[in-house]
C-alpha atoms as a PDB file:
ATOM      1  CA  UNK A   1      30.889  14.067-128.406  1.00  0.00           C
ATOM      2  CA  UNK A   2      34.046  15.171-126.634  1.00  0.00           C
ATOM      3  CA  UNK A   3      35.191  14.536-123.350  1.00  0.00           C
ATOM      4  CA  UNK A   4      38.213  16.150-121.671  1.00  0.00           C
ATOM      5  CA  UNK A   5      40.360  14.988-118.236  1.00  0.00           C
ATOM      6  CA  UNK A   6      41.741  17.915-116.789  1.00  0.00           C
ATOM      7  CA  UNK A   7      44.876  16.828-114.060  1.00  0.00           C
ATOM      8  CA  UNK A   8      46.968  20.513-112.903  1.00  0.00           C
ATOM      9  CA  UNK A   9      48.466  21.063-116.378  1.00  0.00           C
ATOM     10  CA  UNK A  10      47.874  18.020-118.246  1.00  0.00           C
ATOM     11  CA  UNK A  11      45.026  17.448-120.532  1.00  0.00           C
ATOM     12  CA  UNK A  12      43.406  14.140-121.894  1.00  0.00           C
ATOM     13  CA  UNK A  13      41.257  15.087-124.813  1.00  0.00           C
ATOM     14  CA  UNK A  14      39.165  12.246-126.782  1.00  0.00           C
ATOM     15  CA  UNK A  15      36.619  13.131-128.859  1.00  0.00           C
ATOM     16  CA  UNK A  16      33.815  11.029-131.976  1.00  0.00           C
ATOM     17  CA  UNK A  17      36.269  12.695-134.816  1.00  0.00           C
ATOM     18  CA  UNK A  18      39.196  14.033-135.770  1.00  0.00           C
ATOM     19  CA  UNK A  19      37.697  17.299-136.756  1.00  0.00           C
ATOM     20  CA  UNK A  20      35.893  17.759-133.478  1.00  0.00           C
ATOM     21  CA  UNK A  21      39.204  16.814-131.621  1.00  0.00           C
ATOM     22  CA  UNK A  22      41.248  19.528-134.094  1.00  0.00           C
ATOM     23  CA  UNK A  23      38.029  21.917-133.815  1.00  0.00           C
ATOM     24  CA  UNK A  24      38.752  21.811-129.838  1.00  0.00           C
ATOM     25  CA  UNK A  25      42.887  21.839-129.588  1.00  0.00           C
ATOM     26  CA  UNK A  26      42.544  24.993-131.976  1.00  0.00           C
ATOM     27  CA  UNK A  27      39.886  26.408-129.116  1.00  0.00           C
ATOM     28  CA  UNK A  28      42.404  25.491-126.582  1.00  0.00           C
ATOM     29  CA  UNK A  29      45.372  26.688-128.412  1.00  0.00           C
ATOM     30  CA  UNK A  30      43.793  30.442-128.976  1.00  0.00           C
ATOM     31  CA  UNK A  31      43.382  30.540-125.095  1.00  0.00           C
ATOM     32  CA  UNK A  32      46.585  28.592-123.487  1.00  0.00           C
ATOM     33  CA  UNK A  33      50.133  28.115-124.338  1.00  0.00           C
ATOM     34  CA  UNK A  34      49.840  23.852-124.883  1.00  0.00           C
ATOM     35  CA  UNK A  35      51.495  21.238-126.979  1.00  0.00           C
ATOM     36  CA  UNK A  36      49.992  18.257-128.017  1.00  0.00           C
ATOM     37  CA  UNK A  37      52.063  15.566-126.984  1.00  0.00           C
ATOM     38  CA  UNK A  38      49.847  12.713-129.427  1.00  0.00           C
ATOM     39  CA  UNK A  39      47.875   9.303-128.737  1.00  0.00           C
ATOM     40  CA  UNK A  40      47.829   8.924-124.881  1.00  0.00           C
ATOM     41  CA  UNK A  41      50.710   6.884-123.565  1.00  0.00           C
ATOM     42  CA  UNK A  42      51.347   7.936-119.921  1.00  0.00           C
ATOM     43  CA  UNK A  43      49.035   9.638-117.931  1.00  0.00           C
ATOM     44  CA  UNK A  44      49.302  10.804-114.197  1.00  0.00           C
ATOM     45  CA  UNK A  45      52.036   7.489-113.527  1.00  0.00           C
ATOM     46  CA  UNK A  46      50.152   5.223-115.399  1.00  0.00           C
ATOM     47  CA  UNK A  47      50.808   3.555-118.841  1.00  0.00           C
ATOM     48  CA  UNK A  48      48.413   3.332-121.446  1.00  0.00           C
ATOM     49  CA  UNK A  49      49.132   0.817-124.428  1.00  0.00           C
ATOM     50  CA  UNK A  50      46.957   0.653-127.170  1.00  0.00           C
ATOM     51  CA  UNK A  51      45.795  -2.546-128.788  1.00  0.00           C
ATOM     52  CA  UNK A  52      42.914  -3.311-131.744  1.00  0.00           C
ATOM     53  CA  UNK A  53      40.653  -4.182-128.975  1.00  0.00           C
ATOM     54  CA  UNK A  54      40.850  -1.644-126.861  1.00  0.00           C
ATOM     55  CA  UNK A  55      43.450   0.238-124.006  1.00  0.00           C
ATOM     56  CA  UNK A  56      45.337  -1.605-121.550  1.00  0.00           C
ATOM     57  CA  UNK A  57      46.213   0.276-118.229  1.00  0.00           C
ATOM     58  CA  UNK A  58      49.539  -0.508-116.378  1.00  0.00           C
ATOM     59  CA  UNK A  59      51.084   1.358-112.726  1.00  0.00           C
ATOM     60  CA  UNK A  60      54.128  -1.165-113.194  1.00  0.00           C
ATOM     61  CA  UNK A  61      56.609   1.630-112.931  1.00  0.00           C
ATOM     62  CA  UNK A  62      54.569   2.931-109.740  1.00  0.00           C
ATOM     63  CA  UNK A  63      54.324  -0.233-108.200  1.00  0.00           C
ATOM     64  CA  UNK A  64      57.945  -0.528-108.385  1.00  0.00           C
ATOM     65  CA  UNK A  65      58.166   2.451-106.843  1.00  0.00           C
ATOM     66  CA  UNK A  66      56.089   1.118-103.921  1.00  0.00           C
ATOM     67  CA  UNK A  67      58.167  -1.701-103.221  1.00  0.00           C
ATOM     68  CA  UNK A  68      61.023  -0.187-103.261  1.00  0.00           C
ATOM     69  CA  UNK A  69      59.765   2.586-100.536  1.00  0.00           C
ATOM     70  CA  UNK A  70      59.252  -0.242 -98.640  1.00  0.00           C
ATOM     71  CA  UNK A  71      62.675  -1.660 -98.784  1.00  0.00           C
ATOM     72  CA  UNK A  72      61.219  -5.193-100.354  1.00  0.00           C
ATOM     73  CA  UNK A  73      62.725  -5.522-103.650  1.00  0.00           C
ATOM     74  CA  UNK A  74      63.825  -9.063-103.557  1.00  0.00           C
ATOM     75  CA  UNK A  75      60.842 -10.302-101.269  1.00  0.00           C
ATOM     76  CA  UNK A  76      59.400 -13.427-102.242  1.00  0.00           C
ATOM     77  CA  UNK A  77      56.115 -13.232-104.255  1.00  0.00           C
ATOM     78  CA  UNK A  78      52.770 -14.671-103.270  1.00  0.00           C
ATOM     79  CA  UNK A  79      49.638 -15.762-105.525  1.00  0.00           C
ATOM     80  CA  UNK A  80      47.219 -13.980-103.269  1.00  0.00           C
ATOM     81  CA  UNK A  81      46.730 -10.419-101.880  1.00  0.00           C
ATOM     82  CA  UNK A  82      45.113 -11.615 -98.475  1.00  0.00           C
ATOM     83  CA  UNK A  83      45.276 -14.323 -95.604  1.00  0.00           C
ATOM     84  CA  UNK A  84      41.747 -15.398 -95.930  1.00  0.00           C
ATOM     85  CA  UNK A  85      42.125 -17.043 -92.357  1.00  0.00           C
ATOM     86  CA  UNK A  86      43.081 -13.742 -90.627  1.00  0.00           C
ATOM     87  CA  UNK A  87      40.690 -10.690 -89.636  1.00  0.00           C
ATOM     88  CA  UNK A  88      42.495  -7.974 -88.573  1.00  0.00           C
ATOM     89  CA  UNK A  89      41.444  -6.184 -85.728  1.00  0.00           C
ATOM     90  CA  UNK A  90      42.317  -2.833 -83.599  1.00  0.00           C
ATOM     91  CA  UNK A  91      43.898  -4.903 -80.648  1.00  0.00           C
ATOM     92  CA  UNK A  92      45.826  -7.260 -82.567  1.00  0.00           C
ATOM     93  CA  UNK A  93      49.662  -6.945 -81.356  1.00  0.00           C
ATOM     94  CA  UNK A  94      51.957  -4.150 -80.935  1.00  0.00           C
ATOM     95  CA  UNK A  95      52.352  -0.901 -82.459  1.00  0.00           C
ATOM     96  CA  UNK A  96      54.332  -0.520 -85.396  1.00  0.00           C
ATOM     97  CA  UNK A  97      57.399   1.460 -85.160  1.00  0.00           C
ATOM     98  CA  UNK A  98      56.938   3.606 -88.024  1.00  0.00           C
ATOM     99  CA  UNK A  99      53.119   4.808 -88.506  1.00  0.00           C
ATOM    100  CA  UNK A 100      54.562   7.196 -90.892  1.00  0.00           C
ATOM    101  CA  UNK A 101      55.393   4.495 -93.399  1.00  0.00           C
ATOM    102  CA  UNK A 102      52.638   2.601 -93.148  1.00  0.00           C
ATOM    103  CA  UNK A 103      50.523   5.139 -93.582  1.00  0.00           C
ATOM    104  CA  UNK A 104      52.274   6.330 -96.742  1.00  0.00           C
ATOM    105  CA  UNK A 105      52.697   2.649 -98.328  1.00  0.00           C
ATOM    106  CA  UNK A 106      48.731   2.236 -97.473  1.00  0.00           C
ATOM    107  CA  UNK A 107      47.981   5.564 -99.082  1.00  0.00           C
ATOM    108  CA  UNK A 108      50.316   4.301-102.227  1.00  0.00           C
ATOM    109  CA  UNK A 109      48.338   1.343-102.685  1.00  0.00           C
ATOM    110  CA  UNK A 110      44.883   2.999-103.036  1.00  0.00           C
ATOM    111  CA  UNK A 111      45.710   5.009-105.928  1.00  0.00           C
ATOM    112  CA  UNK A 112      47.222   1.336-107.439  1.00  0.00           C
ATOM    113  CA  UNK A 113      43.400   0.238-107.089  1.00  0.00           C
ATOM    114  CA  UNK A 114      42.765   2.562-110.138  1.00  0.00           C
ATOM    115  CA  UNK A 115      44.233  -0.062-112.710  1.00  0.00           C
ATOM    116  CA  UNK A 116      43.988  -2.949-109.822  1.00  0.00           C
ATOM    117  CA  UNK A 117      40.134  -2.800-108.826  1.00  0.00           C
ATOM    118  CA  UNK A 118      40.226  -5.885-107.403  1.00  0.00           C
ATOM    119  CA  UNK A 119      42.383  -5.023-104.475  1.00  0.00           C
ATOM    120  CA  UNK A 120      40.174  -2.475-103.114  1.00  0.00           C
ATOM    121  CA  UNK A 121      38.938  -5.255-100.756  1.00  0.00           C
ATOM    122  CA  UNK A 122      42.577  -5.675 -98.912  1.00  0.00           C
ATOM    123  CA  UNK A 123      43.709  -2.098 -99.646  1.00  0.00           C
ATOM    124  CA  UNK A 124      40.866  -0.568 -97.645  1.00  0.00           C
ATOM    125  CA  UNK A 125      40.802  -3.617 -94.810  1.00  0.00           C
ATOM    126  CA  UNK A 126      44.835  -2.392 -94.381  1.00  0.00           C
ATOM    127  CA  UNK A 127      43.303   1.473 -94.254  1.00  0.00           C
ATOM    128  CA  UNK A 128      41.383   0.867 -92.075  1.00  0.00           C
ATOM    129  CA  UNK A 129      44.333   0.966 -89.717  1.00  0.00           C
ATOM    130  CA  UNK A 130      46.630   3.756 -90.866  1.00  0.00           C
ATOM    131  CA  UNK A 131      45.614   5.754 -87.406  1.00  0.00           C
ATOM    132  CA  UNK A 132      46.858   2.984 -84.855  1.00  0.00           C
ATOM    133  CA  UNK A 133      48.711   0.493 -87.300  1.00  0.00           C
ATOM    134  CA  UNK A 134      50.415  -2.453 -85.819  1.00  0.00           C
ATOM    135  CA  UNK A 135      52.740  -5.255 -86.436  1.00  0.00           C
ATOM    136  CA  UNK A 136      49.865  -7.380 -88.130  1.00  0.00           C
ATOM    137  CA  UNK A 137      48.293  -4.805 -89.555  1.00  0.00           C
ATOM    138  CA  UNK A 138      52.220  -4.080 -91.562  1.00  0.00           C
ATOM    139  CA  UNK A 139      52.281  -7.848 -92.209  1.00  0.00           C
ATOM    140  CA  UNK A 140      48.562  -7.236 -93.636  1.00  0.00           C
ATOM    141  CA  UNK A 141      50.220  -4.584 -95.844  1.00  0.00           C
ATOM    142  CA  UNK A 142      53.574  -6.605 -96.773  1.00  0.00           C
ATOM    143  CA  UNK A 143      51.334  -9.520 -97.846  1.00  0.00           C
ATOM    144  CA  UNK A 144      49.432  -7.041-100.606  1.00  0.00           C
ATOM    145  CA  UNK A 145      52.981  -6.067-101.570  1.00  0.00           C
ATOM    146  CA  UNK A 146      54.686  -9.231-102.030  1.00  0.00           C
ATOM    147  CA  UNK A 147      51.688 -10.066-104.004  1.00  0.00           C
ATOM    148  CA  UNK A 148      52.236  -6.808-106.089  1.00  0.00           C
ATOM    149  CA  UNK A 149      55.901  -7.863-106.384  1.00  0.00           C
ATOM    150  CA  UNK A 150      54.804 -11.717-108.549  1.00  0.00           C
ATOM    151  CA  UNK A 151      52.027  -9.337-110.576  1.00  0.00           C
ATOM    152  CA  UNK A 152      53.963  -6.113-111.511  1.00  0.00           C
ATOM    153  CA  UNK A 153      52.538  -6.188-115.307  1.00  0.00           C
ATOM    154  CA  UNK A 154      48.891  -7.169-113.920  1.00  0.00           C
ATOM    155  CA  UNK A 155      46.575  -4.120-115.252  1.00  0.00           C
ATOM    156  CA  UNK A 156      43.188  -2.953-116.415  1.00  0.00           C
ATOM    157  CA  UNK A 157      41.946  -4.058-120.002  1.00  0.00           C
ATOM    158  CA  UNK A 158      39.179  -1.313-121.778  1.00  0.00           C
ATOM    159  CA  UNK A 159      37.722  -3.070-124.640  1.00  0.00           C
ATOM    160  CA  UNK A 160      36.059  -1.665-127.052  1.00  0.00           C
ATOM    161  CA  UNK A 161      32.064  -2.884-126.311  1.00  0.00           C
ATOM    162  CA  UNK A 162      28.671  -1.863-128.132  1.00  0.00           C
ATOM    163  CA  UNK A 163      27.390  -3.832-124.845  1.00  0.00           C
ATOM    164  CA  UNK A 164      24.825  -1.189-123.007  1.00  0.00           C
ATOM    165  CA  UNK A 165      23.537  -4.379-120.462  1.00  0.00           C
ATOM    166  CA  UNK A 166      24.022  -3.852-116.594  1.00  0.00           C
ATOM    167  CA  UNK A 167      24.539  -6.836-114.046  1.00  0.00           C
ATOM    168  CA  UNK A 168      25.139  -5.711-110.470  1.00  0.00           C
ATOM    169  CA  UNK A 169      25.765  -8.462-107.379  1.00  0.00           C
ATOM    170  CA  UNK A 170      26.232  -7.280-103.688  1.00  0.00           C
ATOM    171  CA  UNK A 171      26.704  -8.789-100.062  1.00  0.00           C
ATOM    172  CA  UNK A 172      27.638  -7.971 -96.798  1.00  0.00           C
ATOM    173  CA  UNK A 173      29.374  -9.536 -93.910  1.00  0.00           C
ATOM    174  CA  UNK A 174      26.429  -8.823 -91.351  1.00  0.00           C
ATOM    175  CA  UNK A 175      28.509  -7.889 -87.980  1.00  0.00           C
ATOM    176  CA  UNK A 176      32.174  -8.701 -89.221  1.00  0.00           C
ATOM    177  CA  UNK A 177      34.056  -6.716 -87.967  1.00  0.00           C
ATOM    178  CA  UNK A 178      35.951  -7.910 -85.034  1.00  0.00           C
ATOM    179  CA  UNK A 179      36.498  -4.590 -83.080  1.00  0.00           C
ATOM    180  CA  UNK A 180      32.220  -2.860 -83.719  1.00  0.00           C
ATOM    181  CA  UNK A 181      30.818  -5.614 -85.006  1.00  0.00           C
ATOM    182  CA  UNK A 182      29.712  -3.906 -87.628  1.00  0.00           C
ATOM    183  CA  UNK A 183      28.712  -5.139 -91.018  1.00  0.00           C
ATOM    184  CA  UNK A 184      31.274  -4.471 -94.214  1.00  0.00           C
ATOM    185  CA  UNK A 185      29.029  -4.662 -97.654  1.00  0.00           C
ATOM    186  CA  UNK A 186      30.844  -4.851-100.794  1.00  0.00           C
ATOM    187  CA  UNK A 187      28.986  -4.905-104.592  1.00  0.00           C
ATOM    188  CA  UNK A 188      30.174  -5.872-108.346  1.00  0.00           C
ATOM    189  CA  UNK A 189      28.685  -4.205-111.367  1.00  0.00           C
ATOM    190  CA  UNK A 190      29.464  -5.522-114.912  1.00  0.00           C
ATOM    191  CA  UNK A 191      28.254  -4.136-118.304  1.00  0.00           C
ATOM    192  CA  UNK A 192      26.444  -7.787-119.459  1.00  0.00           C
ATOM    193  CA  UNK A 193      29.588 -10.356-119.449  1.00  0.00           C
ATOM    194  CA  UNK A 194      32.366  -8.169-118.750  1.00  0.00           C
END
């Protein structure tokens, strides 16, 4: 079994054997100019570290990067992503002065959800947004970066797991939204106790 990532001209190439794997960079090789660069280490700005149990993911470098586009290097970090008292809403205060930026550090933060599933949730409440942002909504957006800022080495562990088992839980805020009243459903799946 091989399977092969394909991103412009970089190639991810993991395969059952080593002679399947050399079988396929020859095949490659005979039809493009490529180099093989070795075990995976970086991969479209995120890390890859290898450990006996499995891969461990990391956008630190990226995230960095994020904070620093939004001119909050030395903010003050906070334990959670989200003001669980607040909804934010389309009327809520003025307009932000620079939709541009917000639109940009909102955009930066969903491809951070690749290694950082768990702040889909706030990412897409602050997305939500990006065509009228305002004030709050940039607070919103702050908050998920100063949280960023105290979790910079925070990633995604891939363990290695004969587990084949599938748990899924769902629910739904019926009619939360405080602009349509419309319901926002979210859902969790988990191969057995992962």
């Amino acid at each position: 079994m091989a399977y092969i990532l394909l991103y412009v001209d970089d190639i991810i190439l993991t395969t059952s054997s080593d002679a399947l794997r050399q079988s396929i960079m020859t095949l490659l090789a005979s039809e493009f100019a490529m180099k093989d660069l070795g075990p995976l280490s970086y991969f479209v700005g995120i890390v890859v570290t290898r450990h006996t149990s499995g891969l461990f993911l990391c956008q630190r470098k990226y995230a960095e990067g994020i904070i620093e586009r939004a001119g909050m290097t030395s903010c003050k970090p906070t334990t959670t992503p989200v003001d669980t008292k607040a909804k934010l809403s389309i009327s809520c205060g003025s307009p932000y002065k620079d939709p541009t930026i917000y639109r940009s550090l909102a955009g930066a933060l969903q491809y951070l959800t690749f290694t950082r599933p768990y702040i889909s949730y706030v990412v897409q409440q602050v997305c939500l947004h990006m065509h009228d942002p305002k004030d709050e909504h940039m607070n919103a957006l702050k908050r998920i970066l100063r949280y960023i800022q105290g979790t910079l080495d925070y990633g995604l562990h891939l363990y290695k797991s004969s587990i084949s088992g599938l748990i899924s839980y769902t629910d739904a805020d019926w009619g939360g939204c405080p602009d349509t009243r419309r319901s926002t459903s979210g859902y969790c799946v988990f191969l057995e106790t992962t």
